[in-house]
N, C-alpha and C. Protein backbone atom coordinates (compact mmCIF):
# COMPACT_ATOMS: atom_id res chain seq x y z
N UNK A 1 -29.79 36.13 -1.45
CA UNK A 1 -29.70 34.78 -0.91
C UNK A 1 -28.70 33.95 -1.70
N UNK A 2 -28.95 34.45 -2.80
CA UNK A 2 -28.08 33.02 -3.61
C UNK A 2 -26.33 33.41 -3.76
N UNK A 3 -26.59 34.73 -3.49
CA UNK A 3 -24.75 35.33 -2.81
C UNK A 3 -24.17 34.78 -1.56
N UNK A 4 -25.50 34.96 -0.62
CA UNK A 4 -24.65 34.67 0.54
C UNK A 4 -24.20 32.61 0.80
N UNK A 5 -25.26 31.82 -0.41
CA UNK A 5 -24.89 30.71 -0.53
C UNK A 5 -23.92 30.56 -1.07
N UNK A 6 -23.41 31.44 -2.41
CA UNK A 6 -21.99 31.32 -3.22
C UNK A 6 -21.13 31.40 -1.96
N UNK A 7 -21.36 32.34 -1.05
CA UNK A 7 -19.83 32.24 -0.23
C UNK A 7 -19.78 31.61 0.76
N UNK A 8 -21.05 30.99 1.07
CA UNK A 8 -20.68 30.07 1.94
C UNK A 8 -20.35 28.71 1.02
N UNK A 9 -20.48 28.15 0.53
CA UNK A 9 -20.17 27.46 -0.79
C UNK A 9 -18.88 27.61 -0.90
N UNK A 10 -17.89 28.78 -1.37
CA UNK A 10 -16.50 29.24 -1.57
C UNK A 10 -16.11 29.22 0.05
N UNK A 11 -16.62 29.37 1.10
CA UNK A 11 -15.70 28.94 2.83
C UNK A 11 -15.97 27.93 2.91
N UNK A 12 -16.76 26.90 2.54
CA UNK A 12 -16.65 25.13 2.66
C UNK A 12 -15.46 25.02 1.91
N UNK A 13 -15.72 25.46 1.09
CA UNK A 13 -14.37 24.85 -0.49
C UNK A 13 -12.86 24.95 0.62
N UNK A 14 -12.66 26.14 1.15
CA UNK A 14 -12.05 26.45 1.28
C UNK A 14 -11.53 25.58 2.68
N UNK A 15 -12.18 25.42 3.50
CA UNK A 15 -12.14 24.35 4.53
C UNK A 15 -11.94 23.34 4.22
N UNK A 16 -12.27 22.54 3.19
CA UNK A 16 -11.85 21.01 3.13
C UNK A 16 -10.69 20.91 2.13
N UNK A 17 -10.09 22.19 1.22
CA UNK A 17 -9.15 21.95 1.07
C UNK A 17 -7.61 22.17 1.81
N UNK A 18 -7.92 22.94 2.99
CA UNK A 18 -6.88 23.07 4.21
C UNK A 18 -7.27 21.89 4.63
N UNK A 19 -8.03 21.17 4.52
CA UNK A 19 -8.32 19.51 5.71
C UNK A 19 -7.85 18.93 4.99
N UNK A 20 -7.85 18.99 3.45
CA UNK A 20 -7.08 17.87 2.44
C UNK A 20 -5.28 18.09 2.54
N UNK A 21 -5.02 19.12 2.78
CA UNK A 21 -3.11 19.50 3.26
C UNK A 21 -3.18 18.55 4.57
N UNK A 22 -3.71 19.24 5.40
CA UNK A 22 -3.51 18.44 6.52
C UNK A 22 -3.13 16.91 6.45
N UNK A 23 -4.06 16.42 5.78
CA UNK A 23 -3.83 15.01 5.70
C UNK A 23 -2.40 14.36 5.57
N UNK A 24 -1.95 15.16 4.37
CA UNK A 24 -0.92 14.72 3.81
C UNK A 24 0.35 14.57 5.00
N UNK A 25 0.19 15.31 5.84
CA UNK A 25 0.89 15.17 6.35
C UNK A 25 0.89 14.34 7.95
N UNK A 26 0.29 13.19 7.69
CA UNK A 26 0.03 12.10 8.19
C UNK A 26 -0.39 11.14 7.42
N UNK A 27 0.22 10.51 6.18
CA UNK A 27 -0.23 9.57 5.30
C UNK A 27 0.16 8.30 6.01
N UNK A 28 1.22 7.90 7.09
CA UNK A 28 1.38 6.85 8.06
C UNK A 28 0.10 6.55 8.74
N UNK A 29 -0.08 7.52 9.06
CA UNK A 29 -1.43 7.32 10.48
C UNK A 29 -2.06 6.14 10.46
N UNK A 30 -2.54 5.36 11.15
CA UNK A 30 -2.99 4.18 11.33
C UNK A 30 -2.82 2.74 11.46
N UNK A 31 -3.29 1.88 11.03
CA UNK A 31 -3.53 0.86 11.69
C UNK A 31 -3.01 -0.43 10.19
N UNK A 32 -1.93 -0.66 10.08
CA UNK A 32 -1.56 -1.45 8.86
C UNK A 32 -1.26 -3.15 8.90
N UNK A 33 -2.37 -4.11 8.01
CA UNK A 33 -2.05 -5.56 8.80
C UNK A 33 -2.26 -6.67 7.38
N UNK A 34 -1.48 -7.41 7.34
CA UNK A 34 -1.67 -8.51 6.33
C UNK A 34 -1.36 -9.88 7.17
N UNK A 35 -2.45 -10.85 6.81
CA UNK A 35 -1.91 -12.12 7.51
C UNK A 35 -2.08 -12.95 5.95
N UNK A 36 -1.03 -13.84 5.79
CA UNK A 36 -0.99 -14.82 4.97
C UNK A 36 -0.65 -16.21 5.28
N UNK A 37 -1.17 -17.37 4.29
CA UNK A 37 -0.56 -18.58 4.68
C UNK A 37 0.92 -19.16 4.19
N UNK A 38 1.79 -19.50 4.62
CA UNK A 38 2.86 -19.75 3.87
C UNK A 38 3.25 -21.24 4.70
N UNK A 39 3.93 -22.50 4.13
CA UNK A 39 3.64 -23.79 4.13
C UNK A 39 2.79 -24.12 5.16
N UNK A 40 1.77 -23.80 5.38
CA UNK A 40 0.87 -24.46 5.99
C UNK A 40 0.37 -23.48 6.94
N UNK A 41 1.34 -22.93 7.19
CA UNK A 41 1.01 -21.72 8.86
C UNK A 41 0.56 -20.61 7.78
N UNK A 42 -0.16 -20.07 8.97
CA UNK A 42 -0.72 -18.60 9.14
C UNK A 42 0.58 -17.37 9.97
N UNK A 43 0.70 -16.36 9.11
CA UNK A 43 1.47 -15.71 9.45
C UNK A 43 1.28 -14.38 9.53
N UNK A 44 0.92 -13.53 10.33
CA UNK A 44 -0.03 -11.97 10.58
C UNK A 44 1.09 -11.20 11.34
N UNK A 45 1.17 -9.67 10.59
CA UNK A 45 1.93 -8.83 10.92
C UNK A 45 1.37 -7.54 10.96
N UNK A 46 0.93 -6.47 12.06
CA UNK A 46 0.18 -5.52 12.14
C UNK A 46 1.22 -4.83 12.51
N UNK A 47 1.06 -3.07 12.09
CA UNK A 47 1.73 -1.47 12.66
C UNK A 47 0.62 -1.07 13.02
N UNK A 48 0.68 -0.36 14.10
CA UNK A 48 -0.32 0.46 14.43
C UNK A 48 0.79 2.32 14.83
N UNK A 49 0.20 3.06 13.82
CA UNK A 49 1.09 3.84 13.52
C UNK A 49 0.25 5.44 13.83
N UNK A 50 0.93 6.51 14.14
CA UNK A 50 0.84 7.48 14.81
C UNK A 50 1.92 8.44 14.36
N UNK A 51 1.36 9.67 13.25
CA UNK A 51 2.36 10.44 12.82
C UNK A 51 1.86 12.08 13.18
N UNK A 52 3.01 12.93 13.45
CA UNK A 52 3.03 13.85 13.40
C UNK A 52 4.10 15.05 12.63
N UNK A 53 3.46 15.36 11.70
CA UNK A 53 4.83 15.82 10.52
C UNK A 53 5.63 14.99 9.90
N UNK A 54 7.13 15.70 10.30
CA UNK A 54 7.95 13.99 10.10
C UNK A 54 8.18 13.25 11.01
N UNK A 55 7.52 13.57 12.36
CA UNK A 55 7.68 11.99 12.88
C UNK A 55 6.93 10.79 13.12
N UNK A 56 7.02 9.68 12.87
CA UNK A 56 6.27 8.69 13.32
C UNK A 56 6.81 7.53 14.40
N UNK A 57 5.56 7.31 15.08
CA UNK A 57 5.68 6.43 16.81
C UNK A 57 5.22 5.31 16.11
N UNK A 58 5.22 4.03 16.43
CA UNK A 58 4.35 3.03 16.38
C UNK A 58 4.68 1.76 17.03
N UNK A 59 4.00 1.00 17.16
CA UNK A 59 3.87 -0.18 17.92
C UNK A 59 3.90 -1.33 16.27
N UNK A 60 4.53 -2.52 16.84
CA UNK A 60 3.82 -3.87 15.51
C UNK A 60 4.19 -4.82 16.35
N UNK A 61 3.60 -5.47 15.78
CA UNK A 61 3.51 -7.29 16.32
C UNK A 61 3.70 -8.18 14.67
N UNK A 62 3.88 -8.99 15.54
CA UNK A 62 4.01 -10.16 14.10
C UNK A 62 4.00 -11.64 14.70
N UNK A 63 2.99 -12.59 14.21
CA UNK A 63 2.97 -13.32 14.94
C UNK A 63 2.68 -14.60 14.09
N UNK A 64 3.13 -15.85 14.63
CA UNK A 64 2.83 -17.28 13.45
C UNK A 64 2.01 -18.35 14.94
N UNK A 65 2.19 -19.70 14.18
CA UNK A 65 1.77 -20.66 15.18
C UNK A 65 2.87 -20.90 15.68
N UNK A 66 4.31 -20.65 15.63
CA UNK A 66 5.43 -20.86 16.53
C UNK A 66 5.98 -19.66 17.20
N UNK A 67 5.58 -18.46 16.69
CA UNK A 67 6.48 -17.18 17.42
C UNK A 67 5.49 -16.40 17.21
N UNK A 68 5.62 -15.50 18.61
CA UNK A 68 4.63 -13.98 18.83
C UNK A 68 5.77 -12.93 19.06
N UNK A 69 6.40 -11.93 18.09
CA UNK A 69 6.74 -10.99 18.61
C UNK A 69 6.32 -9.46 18.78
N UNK A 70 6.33 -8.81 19.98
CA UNK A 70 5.86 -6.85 19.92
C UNK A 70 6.96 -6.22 19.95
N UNK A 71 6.88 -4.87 19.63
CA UNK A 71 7.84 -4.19 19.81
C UNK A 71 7.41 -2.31 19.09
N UNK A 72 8.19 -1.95 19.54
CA UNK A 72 7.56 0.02 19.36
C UNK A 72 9.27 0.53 18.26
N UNK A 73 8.39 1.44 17.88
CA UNK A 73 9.53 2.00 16.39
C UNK A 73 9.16 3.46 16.29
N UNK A 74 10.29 4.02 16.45
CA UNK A 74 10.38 5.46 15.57
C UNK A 74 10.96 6.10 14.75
N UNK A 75 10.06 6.30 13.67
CA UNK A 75 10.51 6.26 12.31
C UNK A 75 10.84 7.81 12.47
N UNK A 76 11.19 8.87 10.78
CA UNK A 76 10.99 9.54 10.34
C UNK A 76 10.44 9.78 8.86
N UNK A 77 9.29 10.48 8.17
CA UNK A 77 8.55 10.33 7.40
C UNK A 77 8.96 11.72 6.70
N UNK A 78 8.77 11.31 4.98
CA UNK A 78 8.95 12.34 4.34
C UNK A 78 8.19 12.11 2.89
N UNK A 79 6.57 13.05 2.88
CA UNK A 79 5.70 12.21 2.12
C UNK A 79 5.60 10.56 2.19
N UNK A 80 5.62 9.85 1.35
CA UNK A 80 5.40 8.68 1.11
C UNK A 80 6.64 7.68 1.50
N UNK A 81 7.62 8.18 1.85
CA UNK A 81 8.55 7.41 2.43
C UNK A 81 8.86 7.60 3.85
N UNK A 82 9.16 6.73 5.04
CA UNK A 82 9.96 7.16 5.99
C UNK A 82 11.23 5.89 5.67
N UNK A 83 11.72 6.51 7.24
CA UNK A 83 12.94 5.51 7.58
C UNK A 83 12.94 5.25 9.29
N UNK A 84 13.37 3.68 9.21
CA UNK A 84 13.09 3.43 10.84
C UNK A 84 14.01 3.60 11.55
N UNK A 85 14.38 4.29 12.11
CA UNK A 85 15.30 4.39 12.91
C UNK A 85 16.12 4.26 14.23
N UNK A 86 14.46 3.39 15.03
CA UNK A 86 14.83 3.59 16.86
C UNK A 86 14.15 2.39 16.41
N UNK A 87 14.36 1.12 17.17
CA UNK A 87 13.17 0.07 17.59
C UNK A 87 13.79 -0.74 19.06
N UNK A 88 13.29 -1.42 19.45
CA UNK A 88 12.82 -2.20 20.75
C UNK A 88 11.50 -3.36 20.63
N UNK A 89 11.90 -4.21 21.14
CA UNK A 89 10.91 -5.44 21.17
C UNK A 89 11.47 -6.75 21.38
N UNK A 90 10.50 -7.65 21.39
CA UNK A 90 10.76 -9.12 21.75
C UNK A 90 11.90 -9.79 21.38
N UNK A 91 13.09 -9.49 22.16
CA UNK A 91 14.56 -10.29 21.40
C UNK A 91 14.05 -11.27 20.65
N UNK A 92 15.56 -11.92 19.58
CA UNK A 92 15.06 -12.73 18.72
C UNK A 92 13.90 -12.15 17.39
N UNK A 93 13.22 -11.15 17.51
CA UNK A 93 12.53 -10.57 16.26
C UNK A 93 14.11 -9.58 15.49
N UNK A 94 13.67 -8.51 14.98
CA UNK A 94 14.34 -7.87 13.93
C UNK A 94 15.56 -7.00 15.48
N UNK A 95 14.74 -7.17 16.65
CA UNK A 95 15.58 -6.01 17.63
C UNK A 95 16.12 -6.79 18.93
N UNK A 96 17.05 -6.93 19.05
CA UNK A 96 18.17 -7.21 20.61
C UNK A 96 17.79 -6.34 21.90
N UNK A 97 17.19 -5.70 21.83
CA UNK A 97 16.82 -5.01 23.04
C UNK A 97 15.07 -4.60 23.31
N UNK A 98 14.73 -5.02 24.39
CA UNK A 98 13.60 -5.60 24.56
C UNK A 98 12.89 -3.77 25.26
N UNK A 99 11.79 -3.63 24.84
CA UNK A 99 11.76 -2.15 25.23
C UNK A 99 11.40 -2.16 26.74
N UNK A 100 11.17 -1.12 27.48
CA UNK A 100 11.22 -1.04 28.68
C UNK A 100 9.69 -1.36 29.46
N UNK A 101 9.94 -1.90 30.29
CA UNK A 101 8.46 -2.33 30.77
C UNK A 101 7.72 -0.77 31.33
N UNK A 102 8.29 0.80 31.57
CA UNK A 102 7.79 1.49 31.83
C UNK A 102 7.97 2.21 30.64
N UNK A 103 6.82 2.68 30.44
CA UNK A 103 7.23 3.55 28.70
C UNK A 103 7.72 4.72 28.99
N UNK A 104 7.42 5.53 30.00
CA UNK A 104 7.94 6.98 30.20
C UNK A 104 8.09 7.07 31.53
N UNK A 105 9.61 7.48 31.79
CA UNK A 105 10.72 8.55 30.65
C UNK A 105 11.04 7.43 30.03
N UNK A 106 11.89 8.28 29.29
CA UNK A 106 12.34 7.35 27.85
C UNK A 106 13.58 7.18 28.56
N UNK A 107 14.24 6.17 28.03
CA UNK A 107 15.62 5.61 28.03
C UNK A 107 16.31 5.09 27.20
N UNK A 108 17.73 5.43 26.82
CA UNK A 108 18.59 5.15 25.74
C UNK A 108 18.57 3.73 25.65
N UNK A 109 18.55 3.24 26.95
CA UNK A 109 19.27 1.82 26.84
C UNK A 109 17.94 1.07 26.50
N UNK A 110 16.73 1.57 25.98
CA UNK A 110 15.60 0.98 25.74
C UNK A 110 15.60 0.70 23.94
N UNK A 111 16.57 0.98 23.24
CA UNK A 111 16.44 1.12 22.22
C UNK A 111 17.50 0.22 21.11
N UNK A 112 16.96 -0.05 19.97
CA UNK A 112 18.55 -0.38 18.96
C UNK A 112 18.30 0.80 17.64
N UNK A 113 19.38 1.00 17.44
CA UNK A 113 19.63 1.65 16.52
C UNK A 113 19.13 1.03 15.65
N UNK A 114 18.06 0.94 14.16
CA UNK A 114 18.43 0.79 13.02
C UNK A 114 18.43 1.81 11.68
N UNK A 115 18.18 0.82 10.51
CA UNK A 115 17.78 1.90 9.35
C UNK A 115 17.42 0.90 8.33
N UNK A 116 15.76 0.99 8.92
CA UNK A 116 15.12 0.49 8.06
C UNK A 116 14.05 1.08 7.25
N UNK A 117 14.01 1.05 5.54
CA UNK A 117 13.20 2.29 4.82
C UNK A 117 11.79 1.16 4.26
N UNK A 118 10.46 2.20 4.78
CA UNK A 118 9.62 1.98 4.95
C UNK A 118 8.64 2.93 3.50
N UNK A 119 7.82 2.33 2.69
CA UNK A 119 7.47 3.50 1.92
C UNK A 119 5.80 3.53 1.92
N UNK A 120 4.65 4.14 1.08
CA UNK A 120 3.25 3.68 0.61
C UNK A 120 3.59 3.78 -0.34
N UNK A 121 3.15 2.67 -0.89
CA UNK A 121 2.79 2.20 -2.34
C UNK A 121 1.18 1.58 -2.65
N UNK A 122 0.35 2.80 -3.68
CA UNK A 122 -0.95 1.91 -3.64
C UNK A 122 -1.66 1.55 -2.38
N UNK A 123 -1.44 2.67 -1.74
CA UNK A 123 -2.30 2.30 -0.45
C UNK A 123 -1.66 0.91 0.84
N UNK A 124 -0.78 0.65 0.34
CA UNK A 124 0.12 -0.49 0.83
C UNK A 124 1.21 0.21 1.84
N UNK A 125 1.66 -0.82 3.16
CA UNK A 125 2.95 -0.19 3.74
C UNK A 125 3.93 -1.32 3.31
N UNK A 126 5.20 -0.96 2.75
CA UNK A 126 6.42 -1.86 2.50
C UNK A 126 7.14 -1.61 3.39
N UNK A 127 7.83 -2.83 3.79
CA UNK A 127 9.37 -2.83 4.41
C UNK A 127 10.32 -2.88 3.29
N UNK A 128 11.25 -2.26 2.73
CA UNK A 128 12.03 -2.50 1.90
C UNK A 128 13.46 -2.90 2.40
N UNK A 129 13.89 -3.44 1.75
CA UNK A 129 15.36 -4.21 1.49
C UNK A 129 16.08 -4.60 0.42
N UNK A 130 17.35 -4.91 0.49
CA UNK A 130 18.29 -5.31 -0.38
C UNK A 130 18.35 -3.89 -1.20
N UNK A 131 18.19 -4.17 -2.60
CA UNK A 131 18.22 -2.90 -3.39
C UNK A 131 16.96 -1.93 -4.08
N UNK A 132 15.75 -2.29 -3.34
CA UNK A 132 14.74 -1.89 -3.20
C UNK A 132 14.75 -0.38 -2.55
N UNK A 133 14.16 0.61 -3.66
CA UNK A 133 14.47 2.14 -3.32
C UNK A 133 13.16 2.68 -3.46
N UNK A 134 12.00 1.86 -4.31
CA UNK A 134 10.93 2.85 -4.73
C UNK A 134 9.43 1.98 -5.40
N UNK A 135 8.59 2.54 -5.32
CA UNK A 135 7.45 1.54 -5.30
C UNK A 135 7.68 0.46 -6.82
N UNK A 136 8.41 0.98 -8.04
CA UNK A 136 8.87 -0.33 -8.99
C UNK A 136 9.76 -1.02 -8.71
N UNK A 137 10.56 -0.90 -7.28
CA UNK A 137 11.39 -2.15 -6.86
C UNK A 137 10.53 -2.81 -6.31
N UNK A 138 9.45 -3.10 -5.55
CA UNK A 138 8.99 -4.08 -4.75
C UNK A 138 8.47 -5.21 -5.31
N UNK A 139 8.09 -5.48 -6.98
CA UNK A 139 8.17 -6.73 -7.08
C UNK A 139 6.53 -7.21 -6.82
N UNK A 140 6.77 -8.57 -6.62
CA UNK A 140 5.14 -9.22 -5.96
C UNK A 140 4.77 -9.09 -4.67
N UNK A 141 5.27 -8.35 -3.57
CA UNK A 141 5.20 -8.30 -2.69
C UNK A 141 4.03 -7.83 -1.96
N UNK A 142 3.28 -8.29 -1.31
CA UNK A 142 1.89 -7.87 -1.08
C UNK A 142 1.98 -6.48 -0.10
N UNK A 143 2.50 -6.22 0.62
CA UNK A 143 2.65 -4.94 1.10
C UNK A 143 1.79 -5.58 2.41
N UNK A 144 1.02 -4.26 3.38
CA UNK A 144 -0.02 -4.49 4.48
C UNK A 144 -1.17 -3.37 3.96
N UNK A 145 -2.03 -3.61 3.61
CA UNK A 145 -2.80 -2.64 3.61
C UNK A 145 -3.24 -2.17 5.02
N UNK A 146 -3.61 -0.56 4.66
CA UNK A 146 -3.96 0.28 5.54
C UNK A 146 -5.44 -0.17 6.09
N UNK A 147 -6.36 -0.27 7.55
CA UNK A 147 -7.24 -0.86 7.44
C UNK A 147 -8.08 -0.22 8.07
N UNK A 148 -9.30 -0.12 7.64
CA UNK A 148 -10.45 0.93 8.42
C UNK A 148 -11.08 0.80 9.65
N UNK A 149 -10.53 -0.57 10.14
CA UNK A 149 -11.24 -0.58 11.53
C UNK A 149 -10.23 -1.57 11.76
N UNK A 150 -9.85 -1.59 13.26
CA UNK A 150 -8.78 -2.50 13.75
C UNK A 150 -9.74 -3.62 15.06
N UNK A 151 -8.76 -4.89 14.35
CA UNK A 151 -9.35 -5.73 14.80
C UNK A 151 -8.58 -7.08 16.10
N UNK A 152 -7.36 -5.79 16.42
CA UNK A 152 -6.68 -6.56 16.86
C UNK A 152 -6.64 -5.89 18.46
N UNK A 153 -6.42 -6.27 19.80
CA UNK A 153 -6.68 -5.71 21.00
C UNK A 153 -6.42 -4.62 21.25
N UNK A 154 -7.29 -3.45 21.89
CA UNK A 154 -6.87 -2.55 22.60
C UNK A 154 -5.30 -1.89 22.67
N UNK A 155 -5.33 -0.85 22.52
CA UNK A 155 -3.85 -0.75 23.05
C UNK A 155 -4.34 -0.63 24.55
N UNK A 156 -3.23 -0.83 25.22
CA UNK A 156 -2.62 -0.72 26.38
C UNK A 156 -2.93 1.07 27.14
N UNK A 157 -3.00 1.38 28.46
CA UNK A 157 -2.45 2.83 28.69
C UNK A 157 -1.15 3.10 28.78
N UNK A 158 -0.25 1.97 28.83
CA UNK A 158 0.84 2.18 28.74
C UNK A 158 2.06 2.45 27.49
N UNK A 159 0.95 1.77 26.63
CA UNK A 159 1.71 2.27 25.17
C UNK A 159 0.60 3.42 24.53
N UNK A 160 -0.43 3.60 24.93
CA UNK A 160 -0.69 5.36 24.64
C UNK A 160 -0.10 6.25 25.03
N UNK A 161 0.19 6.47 26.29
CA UNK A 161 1.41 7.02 26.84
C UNK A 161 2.87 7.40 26.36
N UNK A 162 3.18 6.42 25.90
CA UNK A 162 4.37 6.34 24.93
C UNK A 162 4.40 6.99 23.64
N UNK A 163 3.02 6.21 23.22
CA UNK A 163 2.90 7.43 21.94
C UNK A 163 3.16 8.80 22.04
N UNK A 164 2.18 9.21 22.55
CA UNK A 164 1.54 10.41 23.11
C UNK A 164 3.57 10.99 23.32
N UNK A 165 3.83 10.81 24.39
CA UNK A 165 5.38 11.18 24.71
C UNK A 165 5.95 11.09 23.32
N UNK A 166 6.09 10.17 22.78
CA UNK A 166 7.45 9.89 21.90
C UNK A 166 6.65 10.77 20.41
N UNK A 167 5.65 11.54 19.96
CA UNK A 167 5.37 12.21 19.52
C UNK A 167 5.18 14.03 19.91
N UNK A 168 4.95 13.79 21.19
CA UNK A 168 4.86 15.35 21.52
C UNK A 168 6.41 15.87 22.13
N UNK A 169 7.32 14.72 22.49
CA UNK A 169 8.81 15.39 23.39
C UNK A 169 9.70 15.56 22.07
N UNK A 170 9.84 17.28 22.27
CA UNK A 170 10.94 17.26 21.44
C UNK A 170 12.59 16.79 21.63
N UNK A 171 12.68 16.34 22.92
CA UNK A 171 13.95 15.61 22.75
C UNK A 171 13.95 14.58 23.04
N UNK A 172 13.51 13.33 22.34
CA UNK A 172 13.38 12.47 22.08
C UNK A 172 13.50 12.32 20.84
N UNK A 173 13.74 10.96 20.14
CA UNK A 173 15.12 10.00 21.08
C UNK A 173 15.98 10.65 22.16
N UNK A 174 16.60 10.09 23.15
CA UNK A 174 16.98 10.46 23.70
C UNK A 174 18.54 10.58 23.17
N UNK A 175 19.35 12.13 23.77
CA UNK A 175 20.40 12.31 23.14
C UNK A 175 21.83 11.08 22.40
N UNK A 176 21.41 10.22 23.49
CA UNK A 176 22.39 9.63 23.65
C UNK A 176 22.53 8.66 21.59
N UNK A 177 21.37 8.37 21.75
CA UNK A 177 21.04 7.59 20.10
C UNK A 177 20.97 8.59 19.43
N UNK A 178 20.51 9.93 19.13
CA UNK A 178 20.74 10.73 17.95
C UNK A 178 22.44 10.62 17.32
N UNK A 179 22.30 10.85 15.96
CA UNK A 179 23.29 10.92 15.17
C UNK A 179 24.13 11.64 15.50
């Protein structure tokens, strides 16, 4: 008896440390949000993020008492860093081209190019800039923490959809925006 507990004992072990790899390779996954006050206003910025290997899909909003903007991003992830590379959303935010009111098929002209590097630090998601390369450049910067239950609406079926696509199609982006 107490053998056949050792090995079942040694095939648990062995199961949750293939579930602990796994992980790693979705350290994006989820749901990332900080709201703060700054002169007077309230200012809240959520990712709701979706990785597979190196790629990551996601949706964010960011919103004050004068401006609401959405918009969808696809990064690429490598451990603890990605980089953003596709976005779309509410002109006037960070992107000029407003994404498409049908999420799938995909379309070039739904997109802007950027390259913006994204890292975890401490359980935190950063946007980095200027000369910011690595979690001792960021300074005081509060980051978004990662959050265990989301408290912000439903997604849509139309941006599950999107996910879902812009994670499972391997040609996507569409040719036209690849490098």
């Amino acid at each position: 008896m107490r053998a056949f507990l050792g090995s079942l004992a040694f095939l648990f072990s062995i199961i949750a440390a293939s579930g602990a790899e796994a992980d790693t390779s979705r350290l994006f996954d989820g749901v990332w949000e900080s709201c703060e006050s700054s002169t007077g206003e309230q200012i809240c910025e959520y990712y709701v993020l979706k990785q597979k290997e190196g790629r990551i899909c996601g949706l964010w909003h960011y919103w004050s008492s004068r401006h609401s903007y959405d918009g969808r991003l696809i990064a690429d992830a490598e451990g603890l860093s990605g980089r953003v590379n596709y976005t779309c959303g509410t002109p006037g935010s960070e992107t000029r081209t407003p994404c498409s009111a049908k999420a799938v098929p995909f379309a070039a002209s739904e997109w802007t190019k950027t390259d913006k590097p994204i890292l975890i630090c401490d359980k935190r998601l950063y946007e980095l800039s200027g000369g910011e390369r690595s979690c001792a450049d960021i300074g005081k910067s509060p980051g978004l923490p990662k959050l265990s239950s989301f408290s912000q609406p439903k997604l849509s079926q139309e941006d599950r959809d999107w996910m879902i696509g812009c994670l499972n199609d391997p040609a996507y982006p569409p040719p036209a925006l690849r490098k």
